[in-house]
Protein backbone atom coordinates (compact mmCIF):
# COMPACT_ATOMS: atom_id res chain seq x y z
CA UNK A 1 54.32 179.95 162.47
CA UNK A 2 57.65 182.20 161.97
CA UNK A 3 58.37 183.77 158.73
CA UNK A 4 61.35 185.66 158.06
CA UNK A 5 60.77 188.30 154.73
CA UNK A 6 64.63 189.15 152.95
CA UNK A 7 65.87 191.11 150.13
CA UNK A 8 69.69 189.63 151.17
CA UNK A 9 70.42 186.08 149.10
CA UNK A 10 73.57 185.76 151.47
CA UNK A 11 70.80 185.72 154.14
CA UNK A 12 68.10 182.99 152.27
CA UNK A 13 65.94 180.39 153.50
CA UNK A 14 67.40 181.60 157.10
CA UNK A 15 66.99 184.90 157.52
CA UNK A 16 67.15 185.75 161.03
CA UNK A 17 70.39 187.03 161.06
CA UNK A 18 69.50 189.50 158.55
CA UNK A 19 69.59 192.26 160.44
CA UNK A 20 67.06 194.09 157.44
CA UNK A 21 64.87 190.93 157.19
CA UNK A 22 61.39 191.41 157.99
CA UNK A 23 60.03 188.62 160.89
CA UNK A 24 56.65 187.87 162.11
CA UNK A 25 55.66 184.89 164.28
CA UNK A 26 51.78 184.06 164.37
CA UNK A 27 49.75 180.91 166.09
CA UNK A 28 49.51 178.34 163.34
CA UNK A 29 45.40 178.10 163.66
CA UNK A 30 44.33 178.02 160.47
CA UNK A 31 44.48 179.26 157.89
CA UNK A 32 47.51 181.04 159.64
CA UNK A 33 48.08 184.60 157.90
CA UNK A 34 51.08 186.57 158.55
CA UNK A 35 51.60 190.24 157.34
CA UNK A 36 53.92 192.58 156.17
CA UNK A 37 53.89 196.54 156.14
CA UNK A 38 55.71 199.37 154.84
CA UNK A 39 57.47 196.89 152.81
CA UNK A 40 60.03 198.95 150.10
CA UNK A 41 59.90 198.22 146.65
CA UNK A 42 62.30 195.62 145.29
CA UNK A 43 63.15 191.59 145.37
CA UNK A 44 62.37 189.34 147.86
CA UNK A 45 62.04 186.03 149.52
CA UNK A 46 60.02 184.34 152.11
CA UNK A 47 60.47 181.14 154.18
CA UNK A 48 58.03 179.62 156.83
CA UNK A 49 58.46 177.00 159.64
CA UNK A 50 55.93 175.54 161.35
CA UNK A 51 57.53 175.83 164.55
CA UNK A 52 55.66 173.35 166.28
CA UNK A 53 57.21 172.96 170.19
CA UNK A 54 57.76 176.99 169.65
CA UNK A 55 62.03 176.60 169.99
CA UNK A 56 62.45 179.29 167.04
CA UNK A 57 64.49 176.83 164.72
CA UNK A 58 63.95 174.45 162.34
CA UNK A 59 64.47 170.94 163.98
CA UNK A 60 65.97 168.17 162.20
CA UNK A 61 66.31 164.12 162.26
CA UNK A 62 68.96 162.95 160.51
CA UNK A 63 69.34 166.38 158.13
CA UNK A 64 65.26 165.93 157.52
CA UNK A 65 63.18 168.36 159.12
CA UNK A 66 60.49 167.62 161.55
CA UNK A 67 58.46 170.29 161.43
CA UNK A 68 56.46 172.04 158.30
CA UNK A 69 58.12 174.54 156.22
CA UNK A 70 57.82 176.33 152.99
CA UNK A 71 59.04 178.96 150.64
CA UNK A 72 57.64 181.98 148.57
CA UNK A 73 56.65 181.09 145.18
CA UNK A 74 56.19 177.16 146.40
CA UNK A 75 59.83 175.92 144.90
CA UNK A 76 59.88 172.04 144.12
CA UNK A 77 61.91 170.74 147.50
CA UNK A 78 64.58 168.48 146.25
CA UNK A 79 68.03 167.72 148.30
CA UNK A 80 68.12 170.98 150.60
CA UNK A 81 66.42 174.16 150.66
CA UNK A 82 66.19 176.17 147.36
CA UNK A 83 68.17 178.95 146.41
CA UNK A 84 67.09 182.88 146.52
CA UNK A 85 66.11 182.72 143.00
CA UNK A 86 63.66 179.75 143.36
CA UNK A 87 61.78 182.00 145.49
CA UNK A 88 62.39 184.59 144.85
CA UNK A 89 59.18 187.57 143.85
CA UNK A 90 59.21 191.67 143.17
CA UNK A 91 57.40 193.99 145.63
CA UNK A 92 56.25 197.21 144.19
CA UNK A 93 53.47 199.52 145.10
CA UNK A 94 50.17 198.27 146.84
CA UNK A 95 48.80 195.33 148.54
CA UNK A 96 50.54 192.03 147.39
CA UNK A 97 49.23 188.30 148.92
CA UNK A 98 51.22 184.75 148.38
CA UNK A 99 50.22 181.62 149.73
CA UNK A 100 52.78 179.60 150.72
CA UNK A 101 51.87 175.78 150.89
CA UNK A 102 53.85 173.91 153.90
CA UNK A 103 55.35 170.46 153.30
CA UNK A 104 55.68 167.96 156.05
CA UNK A 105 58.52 165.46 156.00
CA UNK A 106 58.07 163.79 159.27
């Protein structure tokens, strides 16, 4: 599992050229928990991937994606990935948990 933490909308669902962007990559046992620390205060977004054969990017079959992915605050998936805003959630002080539920296309 990768996820890829950003504050950056320019930067949102794929954040690793966001050279502020938070990343962690964890083995997708479940349930797979990835975390965050020393996170400052302010707006964010998440995305996951489910990066199955472990190439760090999201693969794709005919512009679907093969492999599970999902998004901070669980965004309905309709043509493309949702925008900063869909997913977007506030960090302040203290310990903050979201589940993100995967979806699996192929």
């Amino acid at each position: 599992m990768r996820a890829c933490l950003t504050r950056d909308p320019r930067f949102f669902p794929n954040c690793e050229k966001d050279p502020h962007a938070l990343k962690q990559s964890v083995a997708a046992t479940p349930p797979a928990r990835i975390s965050f620390s020393a996170v400052a205060s302010g707006d964010y977004a998440l995305s996951v991937l489910h990066d199955e054969n472990g190439n760090a990017r999201a693969d794709m079959l005919l512009g679907i994606p093969r492999e599970g992915f999902g998004f901070s605050e669980n965004p309905r998936i309709r043509f493309g990935p949702p925008k900063f805003a869909a997913a977007r959630f506030h960090i302040g002080t203290g310990d903050l948990t979201k589940e993100v539920r995967l979806q699996y296309f192929l």
